[in-house]
C-alpha atoms as a PDB file:
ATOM      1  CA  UNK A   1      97.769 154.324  84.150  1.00  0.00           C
ATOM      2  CA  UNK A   2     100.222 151.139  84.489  1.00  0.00           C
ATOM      3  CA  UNK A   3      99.409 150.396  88.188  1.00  0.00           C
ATOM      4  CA  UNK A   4      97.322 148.483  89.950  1.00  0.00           C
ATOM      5  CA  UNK A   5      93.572 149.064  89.557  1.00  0.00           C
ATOM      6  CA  UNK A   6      90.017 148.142  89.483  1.00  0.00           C
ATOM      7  CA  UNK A   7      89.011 145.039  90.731  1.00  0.00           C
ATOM      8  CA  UNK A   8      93.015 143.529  91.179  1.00  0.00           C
ATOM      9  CA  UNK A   9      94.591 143.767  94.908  1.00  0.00           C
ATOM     10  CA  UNK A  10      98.499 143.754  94.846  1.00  0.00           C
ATOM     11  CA  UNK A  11      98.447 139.819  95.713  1.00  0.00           C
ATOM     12  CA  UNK A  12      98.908 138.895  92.192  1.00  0.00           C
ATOM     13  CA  UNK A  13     101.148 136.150  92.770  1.00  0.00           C
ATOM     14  CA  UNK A  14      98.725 132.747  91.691  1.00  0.00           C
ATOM     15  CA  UNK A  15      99.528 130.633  89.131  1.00  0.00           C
ATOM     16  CA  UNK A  16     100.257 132.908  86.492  1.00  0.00           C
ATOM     17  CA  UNK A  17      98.286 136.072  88.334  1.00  0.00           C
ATOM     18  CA  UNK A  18      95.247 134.205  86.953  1.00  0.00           C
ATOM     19  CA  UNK A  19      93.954 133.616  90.331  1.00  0.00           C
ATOM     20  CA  UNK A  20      94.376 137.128  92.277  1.00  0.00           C
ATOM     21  CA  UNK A  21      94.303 137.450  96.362  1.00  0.00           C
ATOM     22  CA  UNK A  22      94.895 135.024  99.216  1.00  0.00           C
ATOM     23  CA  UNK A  23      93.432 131.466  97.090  1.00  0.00           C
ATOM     24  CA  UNK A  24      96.134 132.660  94.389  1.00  0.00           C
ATOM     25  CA  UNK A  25      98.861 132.643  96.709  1.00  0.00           C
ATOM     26  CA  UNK A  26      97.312 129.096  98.221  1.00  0.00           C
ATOM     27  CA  UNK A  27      97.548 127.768  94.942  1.00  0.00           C
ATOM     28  CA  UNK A  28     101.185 129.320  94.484  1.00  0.00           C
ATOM     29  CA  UNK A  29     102.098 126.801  97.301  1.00  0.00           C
ATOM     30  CA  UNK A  30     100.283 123.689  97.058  1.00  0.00           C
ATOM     31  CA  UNK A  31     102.057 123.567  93.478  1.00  0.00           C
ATOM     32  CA  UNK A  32     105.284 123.908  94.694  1.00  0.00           C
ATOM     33  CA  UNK A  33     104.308 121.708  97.141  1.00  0.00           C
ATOM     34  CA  UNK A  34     103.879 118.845  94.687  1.00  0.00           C
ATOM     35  CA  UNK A  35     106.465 119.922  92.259  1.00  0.00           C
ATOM     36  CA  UNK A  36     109.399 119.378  95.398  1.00  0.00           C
ATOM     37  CA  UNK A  37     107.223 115.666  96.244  1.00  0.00           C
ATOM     38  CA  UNK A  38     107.144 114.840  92.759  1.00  0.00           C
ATOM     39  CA  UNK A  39     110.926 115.418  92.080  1.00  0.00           C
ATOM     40  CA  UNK A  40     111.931 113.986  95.570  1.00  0.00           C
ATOM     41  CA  UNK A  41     109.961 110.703  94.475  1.00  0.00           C
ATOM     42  CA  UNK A  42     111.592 110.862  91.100  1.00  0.00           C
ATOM     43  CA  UNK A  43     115.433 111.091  92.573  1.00  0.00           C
ATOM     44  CA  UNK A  44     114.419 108.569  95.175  1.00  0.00           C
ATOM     45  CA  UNK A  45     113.059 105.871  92.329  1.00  0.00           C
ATOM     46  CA  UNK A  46     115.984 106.407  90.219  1.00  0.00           C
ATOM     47  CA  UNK A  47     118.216 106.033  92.970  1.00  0.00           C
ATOM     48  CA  UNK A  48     116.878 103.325  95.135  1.00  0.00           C
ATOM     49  CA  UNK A  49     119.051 100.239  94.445  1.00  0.00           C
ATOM     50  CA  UNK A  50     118.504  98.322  97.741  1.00  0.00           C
ATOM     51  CA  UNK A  51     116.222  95.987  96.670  1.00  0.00           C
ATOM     52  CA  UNK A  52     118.278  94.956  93.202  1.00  0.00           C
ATOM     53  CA  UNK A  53     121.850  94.869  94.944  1.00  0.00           C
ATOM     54  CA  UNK A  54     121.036  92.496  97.626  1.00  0.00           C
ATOM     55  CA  UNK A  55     119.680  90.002  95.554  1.00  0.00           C
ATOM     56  CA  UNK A  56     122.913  90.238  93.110  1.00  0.00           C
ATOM     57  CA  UNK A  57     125.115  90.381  96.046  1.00  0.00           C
ATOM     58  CA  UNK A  58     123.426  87.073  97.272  1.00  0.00           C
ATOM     59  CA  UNK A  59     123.490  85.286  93.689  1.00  0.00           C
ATOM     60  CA  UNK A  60     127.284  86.502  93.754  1.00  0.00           C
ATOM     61  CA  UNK A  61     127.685  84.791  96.893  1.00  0.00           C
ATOM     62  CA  UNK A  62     125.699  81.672  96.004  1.00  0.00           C
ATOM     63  CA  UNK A  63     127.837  81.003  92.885  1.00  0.00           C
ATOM     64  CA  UNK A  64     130.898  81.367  94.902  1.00  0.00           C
ATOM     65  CA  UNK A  65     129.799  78.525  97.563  1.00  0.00           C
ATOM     66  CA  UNK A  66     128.589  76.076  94.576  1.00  0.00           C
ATOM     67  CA  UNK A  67     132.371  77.017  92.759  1.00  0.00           C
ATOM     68  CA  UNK A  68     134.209  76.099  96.001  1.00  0.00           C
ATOM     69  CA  UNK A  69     132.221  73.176  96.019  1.00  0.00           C
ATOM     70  CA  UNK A  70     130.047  73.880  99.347  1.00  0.00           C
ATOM     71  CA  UNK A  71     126.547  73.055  97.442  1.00  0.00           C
ATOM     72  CA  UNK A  72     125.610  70.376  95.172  1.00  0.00           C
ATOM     73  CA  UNK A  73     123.916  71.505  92.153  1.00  0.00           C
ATOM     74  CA  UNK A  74     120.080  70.598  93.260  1.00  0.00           C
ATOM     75  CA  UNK A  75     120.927  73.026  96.172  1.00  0.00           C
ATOM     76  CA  UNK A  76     122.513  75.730  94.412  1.00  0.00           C
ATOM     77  CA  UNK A  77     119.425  75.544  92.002  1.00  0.00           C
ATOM     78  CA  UNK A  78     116.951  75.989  94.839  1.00  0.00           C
ATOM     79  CA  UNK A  79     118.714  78.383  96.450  1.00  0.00           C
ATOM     80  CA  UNK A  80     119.211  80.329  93.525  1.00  0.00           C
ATOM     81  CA  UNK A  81     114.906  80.147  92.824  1.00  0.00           C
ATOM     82  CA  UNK A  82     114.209  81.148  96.533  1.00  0.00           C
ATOM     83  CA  UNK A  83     116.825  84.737  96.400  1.00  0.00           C
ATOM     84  CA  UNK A  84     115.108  85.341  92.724  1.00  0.00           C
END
């Protein structure tokens, strides 16, 4: 009475069981698939400084040579347009 019958095979296991057999469990993967990308993209976005902290680390640097007195300030001023 409750098992499985008819036209349904016991690969029920697509999205949702709305897609029975072999394409179901196709499906099944190729969304988990781009579920893992999509958060791997997401944590590697949020977490991808590289590009931001050189160009501070350089500015830091700059405005330590002009302090000390190694760069006039028409140098420092270019040299602070070409890092930004």
């Amino acid at each position: 009475m409750y098992g499985q019958g008819g036209n349904f095979s016991t690969w029920l296991c697509g999205i949702g069981g709305f897609i029975p057999g072999p394409l179901g469990m196709i499906m099944t993967v190729i969304l988990w698939g781009l579920a893992l990308v999509l958060a791997f993209k997401a944590i590697q976005y949020l977490f991808s400084w590289s590009g931001k902290g050189k160009s501070i680390r350089s500015l830091n640097i700059l405005k330590e040579r002009y302090a000390a007195g190694e760069l006039n300030k028409s140098e420092f001023e270019q040299m602070k347009r070409d890092i930004s």
